[in-house]
C-alpha atoms as a PDB file:
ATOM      1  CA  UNK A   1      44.753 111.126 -55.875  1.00  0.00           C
ATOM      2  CA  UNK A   2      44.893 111.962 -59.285  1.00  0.00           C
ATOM      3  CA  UNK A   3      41.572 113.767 -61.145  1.00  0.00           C
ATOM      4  CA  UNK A   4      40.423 114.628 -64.932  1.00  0.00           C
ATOM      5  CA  UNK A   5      37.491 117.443 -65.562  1.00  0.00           C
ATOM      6  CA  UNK A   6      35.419 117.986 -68.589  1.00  0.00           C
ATOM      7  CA  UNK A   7      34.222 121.286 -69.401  1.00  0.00           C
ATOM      8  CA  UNK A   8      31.243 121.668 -72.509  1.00  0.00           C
ATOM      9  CA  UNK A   9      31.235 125.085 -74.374  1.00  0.00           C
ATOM     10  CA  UNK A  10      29.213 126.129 -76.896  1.00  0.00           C
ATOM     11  CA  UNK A  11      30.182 129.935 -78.268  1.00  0.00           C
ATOM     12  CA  UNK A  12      31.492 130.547 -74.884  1.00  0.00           C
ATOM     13  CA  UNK A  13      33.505 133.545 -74.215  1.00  0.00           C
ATOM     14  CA  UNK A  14      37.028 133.304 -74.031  1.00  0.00           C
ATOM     15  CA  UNK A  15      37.770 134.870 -70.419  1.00  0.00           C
ATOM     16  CA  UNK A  16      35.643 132.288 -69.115  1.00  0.00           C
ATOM     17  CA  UNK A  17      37.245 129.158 -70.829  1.00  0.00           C
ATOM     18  CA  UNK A  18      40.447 130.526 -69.664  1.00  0.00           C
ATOM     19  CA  UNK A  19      39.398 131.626 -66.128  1.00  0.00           C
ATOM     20  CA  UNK A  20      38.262 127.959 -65.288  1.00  0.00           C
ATOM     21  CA  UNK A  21      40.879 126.566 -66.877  1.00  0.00           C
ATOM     22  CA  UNK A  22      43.475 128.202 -65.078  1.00  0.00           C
ATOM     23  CA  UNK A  23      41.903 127.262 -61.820  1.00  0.00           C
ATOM     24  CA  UNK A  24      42.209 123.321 -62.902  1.00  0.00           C
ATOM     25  CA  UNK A  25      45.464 124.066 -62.720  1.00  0.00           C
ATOM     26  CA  UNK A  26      46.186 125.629 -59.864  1.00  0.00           C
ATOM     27  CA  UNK A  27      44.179 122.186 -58.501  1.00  0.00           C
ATOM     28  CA  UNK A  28      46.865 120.001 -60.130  1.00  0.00           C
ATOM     29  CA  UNK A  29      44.258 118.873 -62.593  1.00  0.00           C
ATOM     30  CA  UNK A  30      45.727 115.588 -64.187  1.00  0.00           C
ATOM     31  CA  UNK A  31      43.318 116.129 -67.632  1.00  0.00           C
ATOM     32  CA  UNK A  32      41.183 118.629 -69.071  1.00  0.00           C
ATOM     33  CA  UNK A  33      38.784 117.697 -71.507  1.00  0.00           C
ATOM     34  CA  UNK A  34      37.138 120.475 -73.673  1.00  0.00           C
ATOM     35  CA  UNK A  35      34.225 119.347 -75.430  1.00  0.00           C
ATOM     36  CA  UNK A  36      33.343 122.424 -77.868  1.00  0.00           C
ATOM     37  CA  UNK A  37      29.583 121.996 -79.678  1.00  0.00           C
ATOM     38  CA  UNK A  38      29.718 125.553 -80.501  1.00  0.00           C
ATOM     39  CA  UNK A  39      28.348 126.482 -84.104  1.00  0.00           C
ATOM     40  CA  UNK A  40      31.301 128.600 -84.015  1.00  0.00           C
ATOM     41  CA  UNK A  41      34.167 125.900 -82.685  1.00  0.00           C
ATOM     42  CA  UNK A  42      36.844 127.824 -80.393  1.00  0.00           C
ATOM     43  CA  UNK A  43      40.092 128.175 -82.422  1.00  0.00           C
ATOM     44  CA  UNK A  44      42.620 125.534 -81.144  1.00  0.00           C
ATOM     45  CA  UNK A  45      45.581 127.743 -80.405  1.00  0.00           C
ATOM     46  CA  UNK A  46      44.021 128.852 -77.348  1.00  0.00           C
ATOM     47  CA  UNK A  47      44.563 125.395 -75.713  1.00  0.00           C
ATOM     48  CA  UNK A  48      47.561 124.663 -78.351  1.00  0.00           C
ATOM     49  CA  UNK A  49      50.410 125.535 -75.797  1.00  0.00           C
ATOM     50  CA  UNK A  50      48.745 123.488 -72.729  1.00  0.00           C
ATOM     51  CA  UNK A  51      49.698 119.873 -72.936  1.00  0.00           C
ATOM     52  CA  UNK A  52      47.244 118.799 -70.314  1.00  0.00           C
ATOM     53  CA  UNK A  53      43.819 120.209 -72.933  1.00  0.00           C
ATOM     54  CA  UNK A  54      42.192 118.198 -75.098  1.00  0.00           C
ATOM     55  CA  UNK A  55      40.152 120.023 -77.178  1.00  0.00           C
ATOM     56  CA  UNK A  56      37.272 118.457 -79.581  1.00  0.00           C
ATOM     57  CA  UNK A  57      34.771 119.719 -81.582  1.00  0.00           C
ATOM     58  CA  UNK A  58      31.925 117.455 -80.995  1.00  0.00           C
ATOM     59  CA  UNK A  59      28.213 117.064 -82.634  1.00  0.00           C
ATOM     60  CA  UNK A  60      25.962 119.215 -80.091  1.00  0.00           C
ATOM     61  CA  UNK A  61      23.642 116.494 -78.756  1.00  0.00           C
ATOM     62  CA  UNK A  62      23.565 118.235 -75.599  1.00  0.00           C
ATOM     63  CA  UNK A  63      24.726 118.962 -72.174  1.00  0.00           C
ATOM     64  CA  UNK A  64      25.387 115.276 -70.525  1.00  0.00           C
ATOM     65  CA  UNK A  65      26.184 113.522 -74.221  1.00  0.00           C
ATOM     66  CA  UNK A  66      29.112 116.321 -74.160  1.00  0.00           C
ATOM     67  CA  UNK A  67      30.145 115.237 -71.056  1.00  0.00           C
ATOM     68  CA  UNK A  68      30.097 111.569 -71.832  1.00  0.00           C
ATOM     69  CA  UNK A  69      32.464 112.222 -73.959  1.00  0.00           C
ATOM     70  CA  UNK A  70      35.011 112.553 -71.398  1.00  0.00           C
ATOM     71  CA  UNK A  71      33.455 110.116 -69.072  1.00  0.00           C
ATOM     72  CA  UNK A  72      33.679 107.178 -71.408  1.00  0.00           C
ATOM     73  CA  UNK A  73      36.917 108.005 -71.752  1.00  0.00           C
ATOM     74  CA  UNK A  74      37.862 108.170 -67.873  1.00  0.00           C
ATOM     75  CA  UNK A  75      36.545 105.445 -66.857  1.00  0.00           C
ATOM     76  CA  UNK A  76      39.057 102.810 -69.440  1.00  0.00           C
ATOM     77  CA  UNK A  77      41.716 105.195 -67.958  1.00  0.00           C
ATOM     78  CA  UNK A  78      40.996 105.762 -64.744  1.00  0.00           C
ATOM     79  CA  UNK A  79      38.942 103.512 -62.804  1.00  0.00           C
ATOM     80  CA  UNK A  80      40.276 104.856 -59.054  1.00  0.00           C
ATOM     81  CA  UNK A  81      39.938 108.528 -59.899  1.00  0.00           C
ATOM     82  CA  UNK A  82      37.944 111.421 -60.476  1.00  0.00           C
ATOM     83  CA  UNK A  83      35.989 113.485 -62.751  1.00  0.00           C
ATOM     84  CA  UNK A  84      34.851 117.109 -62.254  1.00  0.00           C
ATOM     85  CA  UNK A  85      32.062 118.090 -64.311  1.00  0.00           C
ATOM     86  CA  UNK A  86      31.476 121.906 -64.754  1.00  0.00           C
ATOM     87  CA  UNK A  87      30.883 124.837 -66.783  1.00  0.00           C
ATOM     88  CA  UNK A  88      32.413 127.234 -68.303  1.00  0.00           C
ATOM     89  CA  UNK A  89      31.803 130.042 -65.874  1.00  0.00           C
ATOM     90  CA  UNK A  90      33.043 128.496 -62.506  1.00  0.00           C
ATOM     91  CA  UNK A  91      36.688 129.647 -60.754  1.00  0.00           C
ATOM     92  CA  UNK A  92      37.842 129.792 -58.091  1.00  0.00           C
ATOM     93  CA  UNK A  93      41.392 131.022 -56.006  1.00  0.00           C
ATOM     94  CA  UNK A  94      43.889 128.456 -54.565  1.00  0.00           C
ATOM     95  CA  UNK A  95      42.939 124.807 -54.526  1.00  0.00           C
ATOM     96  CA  UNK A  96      39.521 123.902 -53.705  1.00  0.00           C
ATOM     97  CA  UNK A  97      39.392 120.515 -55.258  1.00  0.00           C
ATOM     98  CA  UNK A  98      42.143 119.183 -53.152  1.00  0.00           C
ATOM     99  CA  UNK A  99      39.753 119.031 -49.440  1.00  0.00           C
ATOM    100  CA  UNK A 100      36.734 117.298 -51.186  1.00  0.00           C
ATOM    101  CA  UNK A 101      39.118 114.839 -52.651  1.00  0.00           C
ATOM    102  CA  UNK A 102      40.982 114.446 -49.040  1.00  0.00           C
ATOM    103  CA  UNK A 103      37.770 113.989 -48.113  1.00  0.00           C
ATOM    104  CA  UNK A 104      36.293 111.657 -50.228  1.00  0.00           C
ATOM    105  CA  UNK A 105      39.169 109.699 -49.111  1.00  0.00           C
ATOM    106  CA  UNK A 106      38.370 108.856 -46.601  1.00  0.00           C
ATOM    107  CA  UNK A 107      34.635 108.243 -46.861  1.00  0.00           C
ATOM    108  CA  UNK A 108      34.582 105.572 -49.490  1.00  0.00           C
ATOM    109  CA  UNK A 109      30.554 105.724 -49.232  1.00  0.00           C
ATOM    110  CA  UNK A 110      31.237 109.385 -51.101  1.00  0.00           C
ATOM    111  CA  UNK A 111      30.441 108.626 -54.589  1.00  0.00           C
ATOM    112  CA  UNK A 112      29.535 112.368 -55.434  1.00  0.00           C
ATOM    113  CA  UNK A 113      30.290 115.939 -53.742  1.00  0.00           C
ATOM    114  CA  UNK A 114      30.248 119.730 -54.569  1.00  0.00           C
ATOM    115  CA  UNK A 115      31.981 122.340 -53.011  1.00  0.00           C
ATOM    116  CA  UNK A 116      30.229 125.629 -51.458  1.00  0.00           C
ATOM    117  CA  UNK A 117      29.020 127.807 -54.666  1.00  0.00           C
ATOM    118  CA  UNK A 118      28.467 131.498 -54.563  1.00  0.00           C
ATOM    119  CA  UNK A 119      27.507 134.326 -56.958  1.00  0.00           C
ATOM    120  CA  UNK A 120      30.113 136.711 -58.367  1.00  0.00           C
ATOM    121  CA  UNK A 121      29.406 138.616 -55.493  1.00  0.00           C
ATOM    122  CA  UNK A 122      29.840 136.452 -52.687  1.00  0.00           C
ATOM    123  CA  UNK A 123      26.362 135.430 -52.108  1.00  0.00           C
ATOM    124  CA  UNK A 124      25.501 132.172 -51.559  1.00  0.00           C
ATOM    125  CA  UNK A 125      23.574 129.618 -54.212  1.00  0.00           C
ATOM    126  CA  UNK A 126      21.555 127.413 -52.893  1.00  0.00           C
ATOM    127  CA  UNK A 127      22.856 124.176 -55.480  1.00  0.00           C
ATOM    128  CA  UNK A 128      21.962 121.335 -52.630  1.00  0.00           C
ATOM    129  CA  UNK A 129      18.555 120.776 -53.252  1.00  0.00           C
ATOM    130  CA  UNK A 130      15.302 118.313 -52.601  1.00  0.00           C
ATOM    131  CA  UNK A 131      14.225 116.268 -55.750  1.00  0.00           C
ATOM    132  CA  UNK A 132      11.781 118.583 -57.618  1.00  0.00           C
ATOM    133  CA  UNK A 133       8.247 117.787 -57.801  1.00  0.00           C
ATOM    134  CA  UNK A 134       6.553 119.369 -60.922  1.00  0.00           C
ATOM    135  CA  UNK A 135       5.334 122.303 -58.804  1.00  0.00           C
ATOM    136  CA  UNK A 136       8.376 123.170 -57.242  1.00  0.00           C
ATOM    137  CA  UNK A 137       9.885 123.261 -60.836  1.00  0.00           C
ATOM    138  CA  UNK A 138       6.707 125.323 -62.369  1.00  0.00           C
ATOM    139  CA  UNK A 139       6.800 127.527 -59.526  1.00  0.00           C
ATOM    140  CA  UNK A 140      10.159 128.118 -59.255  1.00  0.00           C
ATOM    141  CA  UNK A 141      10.423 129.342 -62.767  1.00  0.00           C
ATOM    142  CA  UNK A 142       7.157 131.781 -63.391  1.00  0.00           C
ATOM    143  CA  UNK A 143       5.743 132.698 -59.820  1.00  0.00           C
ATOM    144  CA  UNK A 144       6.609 135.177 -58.318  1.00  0.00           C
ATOM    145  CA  UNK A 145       8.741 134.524 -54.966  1.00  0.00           C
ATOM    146  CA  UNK A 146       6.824 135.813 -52.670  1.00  0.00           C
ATOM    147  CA  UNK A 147       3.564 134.042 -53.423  1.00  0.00           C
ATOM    148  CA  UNK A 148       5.487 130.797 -52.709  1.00  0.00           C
ATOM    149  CA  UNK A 149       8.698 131.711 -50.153  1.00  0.00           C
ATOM    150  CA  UNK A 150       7.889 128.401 -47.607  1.00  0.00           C
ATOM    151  CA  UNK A 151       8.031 126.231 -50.281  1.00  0.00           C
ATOM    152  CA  UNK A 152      10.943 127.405 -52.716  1.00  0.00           C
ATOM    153  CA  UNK A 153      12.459 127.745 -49.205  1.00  0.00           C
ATOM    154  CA  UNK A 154      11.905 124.097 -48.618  1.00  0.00           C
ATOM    155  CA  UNK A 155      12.756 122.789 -51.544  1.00  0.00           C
ATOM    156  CA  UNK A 156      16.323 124.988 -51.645  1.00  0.00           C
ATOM    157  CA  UNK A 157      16.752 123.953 -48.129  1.00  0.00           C
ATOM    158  CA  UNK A 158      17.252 127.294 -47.077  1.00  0.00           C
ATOM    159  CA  UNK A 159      16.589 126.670 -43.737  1.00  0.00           C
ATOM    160  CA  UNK A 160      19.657 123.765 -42.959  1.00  0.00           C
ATOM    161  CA  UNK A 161      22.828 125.073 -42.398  1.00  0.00           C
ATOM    162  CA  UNK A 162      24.944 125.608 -44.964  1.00  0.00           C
ATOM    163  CA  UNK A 163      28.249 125.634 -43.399  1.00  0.00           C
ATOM    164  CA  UNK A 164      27.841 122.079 -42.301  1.00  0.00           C
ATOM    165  CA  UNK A 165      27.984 119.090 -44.893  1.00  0.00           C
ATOM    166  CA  UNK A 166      24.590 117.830 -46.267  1.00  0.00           C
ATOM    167  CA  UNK A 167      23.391 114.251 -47.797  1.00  0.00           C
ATOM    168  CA  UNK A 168      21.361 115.364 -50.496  1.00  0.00           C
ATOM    169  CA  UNK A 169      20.256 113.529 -53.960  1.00  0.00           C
ATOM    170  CA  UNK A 170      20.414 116.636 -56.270  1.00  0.00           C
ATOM    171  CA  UNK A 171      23.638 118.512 -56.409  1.00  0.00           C
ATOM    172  CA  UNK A 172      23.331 121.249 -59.409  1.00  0.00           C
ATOM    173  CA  UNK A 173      25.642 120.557 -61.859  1.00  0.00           C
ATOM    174  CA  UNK A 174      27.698 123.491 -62.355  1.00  0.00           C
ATOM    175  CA  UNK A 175      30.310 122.049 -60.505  1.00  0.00           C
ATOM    176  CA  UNK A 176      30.249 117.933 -59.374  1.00  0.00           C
ATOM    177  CA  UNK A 177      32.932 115.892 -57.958  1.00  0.00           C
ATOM    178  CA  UNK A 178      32.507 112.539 -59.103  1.00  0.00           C
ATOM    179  CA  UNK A 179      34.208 109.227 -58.303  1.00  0.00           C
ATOM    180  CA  UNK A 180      34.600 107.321 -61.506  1.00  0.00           C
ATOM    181  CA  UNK A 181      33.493 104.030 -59.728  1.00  0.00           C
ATOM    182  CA  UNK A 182      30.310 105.360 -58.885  1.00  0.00           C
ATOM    183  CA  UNK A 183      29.732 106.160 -62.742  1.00  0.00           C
ATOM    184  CA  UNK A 184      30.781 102.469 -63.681  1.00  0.00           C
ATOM    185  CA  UNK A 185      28.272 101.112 -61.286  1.00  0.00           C
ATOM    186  CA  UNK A 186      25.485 103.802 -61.929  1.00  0.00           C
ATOM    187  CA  UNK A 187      26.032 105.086 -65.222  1.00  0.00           C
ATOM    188  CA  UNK A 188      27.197 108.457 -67.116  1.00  0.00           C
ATOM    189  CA  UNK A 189      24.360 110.902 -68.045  1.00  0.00           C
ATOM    190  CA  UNK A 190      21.206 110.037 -69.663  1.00  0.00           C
ATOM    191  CA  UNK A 191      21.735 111.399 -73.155  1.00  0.00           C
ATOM    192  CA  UNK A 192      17.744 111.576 -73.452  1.00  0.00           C
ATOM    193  CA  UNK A 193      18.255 114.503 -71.643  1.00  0.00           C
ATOM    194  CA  UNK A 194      19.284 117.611 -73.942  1.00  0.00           C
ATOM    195  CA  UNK A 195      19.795 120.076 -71.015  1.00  0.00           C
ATOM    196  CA  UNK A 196      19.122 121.216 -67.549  1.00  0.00           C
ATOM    197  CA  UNK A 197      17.622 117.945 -65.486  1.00  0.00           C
ATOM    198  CA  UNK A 198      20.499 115.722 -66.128  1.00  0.00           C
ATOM    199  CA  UNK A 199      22.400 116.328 -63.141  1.00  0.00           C
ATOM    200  CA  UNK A 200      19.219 115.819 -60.796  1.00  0.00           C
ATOM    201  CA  UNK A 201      19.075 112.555 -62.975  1.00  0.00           C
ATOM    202  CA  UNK A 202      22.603 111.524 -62.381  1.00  0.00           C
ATOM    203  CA  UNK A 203      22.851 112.537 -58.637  1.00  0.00           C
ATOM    204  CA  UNK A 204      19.538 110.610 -58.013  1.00  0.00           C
ATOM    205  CA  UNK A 205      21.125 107.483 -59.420  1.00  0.00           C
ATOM    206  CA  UNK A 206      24.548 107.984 -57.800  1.00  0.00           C
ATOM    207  CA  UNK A 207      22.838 108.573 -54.309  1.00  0.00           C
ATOM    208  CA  UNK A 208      20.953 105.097 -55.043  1.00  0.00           C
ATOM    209  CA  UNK A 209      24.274 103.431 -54.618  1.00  0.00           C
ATOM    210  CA  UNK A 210      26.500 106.066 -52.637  1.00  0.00           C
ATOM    211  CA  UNK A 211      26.317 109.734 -50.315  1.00  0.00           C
ATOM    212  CA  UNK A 212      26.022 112.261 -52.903  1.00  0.00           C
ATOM    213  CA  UNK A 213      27.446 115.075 -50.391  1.00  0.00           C
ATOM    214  CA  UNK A 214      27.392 119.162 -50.374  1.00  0.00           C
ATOM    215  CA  UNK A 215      30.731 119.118 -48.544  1.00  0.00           C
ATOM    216  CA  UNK A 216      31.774 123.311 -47.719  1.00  0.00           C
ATOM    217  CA  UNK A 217      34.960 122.651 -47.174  1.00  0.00           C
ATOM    218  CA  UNK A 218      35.930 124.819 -50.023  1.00  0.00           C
ATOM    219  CA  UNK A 219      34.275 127.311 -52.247  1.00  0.00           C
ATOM    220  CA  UNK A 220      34.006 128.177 -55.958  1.00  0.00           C
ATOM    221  CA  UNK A 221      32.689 130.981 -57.728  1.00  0.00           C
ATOM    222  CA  UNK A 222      29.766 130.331 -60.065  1.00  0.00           C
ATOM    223  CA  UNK A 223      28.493 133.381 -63.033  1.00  0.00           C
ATOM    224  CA  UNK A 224      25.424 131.445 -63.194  1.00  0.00           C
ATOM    225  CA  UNK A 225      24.313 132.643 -66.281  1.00  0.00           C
ATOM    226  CA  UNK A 226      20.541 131.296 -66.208  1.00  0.00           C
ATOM    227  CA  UNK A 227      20.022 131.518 -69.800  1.00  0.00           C
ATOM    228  CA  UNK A 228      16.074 129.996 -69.861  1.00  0.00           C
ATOM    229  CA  UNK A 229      15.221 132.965 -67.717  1.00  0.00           C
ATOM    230  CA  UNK A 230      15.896 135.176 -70.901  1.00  0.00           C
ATOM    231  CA  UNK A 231      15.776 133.086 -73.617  1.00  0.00           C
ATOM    232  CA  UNK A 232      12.276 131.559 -74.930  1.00  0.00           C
ATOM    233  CA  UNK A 233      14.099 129.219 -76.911  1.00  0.00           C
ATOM    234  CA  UNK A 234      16.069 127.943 -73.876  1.00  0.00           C
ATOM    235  CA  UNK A 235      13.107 128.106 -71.688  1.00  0.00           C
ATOM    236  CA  UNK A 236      11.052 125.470 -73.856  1.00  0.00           C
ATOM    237  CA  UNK A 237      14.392 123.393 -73.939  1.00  0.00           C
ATOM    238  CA  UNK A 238      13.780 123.644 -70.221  1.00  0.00           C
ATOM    239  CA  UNK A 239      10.308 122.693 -69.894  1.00  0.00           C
ATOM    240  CA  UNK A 240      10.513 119.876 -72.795  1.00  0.00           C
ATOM    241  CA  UNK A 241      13.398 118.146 -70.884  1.00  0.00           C
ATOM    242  CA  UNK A 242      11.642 118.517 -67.454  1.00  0.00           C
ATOM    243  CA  UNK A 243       8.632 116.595 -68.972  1.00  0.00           C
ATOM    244  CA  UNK A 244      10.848 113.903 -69.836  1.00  0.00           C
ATOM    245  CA  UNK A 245      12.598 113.424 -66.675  1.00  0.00           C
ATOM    246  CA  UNK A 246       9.199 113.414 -64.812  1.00  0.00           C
ATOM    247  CA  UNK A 247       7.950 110.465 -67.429  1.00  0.00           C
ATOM    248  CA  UNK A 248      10.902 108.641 -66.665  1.00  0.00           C
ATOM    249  CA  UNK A 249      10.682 109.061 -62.477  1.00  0.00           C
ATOM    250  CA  UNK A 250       7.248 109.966 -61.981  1.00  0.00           C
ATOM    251  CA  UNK A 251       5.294 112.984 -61.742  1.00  0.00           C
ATOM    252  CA  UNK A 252       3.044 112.326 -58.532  1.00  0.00           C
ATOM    253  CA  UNK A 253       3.901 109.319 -57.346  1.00  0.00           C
ATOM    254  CA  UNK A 254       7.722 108.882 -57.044  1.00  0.00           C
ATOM    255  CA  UNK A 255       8.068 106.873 -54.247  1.00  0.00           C
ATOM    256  CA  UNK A 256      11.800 107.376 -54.094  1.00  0.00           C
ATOM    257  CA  UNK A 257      11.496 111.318 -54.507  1.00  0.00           C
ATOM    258  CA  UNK A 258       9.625 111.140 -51.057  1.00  0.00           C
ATOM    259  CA  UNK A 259      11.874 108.954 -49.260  1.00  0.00           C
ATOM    260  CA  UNK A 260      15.142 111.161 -50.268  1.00  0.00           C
ATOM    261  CA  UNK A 261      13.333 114.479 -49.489  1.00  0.00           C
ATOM    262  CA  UNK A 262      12.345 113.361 -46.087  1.00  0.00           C
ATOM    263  CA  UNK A 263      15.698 112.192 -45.020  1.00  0.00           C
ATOM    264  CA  UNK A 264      16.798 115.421 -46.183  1.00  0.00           C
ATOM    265  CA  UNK A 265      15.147 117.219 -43.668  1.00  0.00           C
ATOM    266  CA  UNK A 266      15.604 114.988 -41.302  1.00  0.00           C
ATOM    267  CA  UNK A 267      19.502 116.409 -41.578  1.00  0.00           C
ATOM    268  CA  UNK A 268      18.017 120.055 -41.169  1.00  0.00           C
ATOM    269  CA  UNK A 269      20.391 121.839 -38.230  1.00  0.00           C
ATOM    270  CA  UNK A 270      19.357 125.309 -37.110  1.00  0.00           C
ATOM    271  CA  UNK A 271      22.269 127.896 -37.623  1.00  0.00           C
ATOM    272  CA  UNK A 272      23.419 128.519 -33.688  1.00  0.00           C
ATOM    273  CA  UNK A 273      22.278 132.127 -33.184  1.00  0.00           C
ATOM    274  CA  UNK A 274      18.797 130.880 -34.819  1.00  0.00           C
ATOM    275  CA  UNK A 275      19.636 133.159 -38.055  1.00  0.00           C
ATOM    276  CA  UNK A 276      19.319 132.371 -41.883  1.00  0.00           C
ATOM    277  CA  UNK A 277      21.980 132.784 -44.250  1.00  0.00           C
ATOM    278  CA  UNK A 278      21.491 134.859 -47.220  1.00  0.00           C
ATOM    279  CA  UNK A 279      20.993 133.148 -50.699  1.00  0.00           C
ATOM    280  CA  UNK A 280      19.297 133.378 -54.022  1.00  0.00           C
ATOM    281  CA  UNK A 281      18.193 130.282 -55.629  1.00  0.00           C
END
């Protein structure tokens, strides 16, 4: 089965365009749309001599409304496929796109699914997550760990089992797996949304409809570059977007929020020997 990915830049550096680019291909990547809303575009001739690229410079509205681009686009073309989203800074060796979509095959109730994603240096990311509430985002971002280890560790689901597929309804968006029927019946990305909750947004509606699954059946490599962490200018783009997505789904009372999260753990399996897997959120 045939699949198209998208990939939004913006001043990104050239080893990392190419690095996930070259991947796609190894995956027999049908399309690969580059959606470039640098303030400094990429020059074309490094995707000039790769007939499968298509490169645009597009108005930066955003994270998802770069995205959309290609997804609009996918869906007149093709309806039966699929559509990686990702970013810039995820590779990976060999083919790891070709088991989810084997896969997803044969679980037509699959609408969504992401691969196992580590750090650079091997170590796991916890990307399978519960729906945030508004204090496991605020927390998350300027306590310190160890005041609140139980519940970050709850809310990354640290404690399932990470080697065995999960049903969750937020899959972080470095890297997402989509079938393009599942965004004709649920919808692309919420361009309201200029960065960072959009993907719990989309998986959310996608897992209204269809399994939105953490499937390790293969594993890519993510730089995770965490710019809100160091930038104060990101960080407010961060909190203004979070506000939104909480007026749009609810801050305390989310009724579906609580339903997901406690199926969620519901799935929790105990590793075998009773250990935890190391991971940084």
């Amino acid at each position: 089965m045939s699949f198209t990915a998208s990939i939004v830049i913006h001043n990104t550096p050239r080893m990392d365009i190419e690095r996930a680019v070259e991947s796609l291909m190894r995956s027999k990547v049908k399309k690969i749309y580059i959606l470039d809303n640098g303030s400094l575009p990429a020059s074309r001739e490094i995707f000039s001599n790769n007939p499968l690229i298509d490169y645009r410079v597009i108005p930066n509205k955003g994270y998802g409304a770069g995205h959309n681009h290609a997804l609009r686009e996918v869906m007149a073309q093709n309806p039966e496929g699929y559509h990686i989203v990702m970013n810039p800074d995820i590779y990976w060796e060999g083919d790891a796109v070709k088991p989810l979509i084997e896969y997803m095959e044969k679980k037509w109730n699959v609408g969504m699914s992401q691969p196992r994603i580590v750090y650079p240096d091997g170590v796991l990311q916890y990307t399978c997550r519960k729906l945030p509430t508004p204090y496991d985002l605020f927390a998350k971002r300027f306590l310190p760990r160890f005041l609140n280890k139980k519940r970050m560790d709850k809310y990354l689901l640290v404690d399932h089992d990470h080697h065995q597929p999960l049903d969750v309804a937020y899959l972080q968006g470095s890297f997402m797996l989509i079938r393009v029927k599942a965004l004709k019946r649920c919808g692309i990305f919420d361009e309201r949304f200029f960065m960072y909750p959009e993907d719990i947004d989309l998986t959310r509606r996608i897992h209204d409809c269809w399994d939105t699954r953490y499937l390790p059946l293969s594993e890519v490599v993510h730089g995770h570059n965490a710019e809100s962490r160091r930038n104060l200018r990101m960080l407010l783009i961060h909190l203004f977007n979070m506000i939104k997505y909480f007026n749009k789904w609810g801050w305390v009372f989310d009724q579906t929020r609580s339903l997901y999260n406690e199926l969620v753990e519901r799935e929790k399996i105990t590793p075998p020997d009773g250990g935890r897997e190391e991971g940084r959120g």
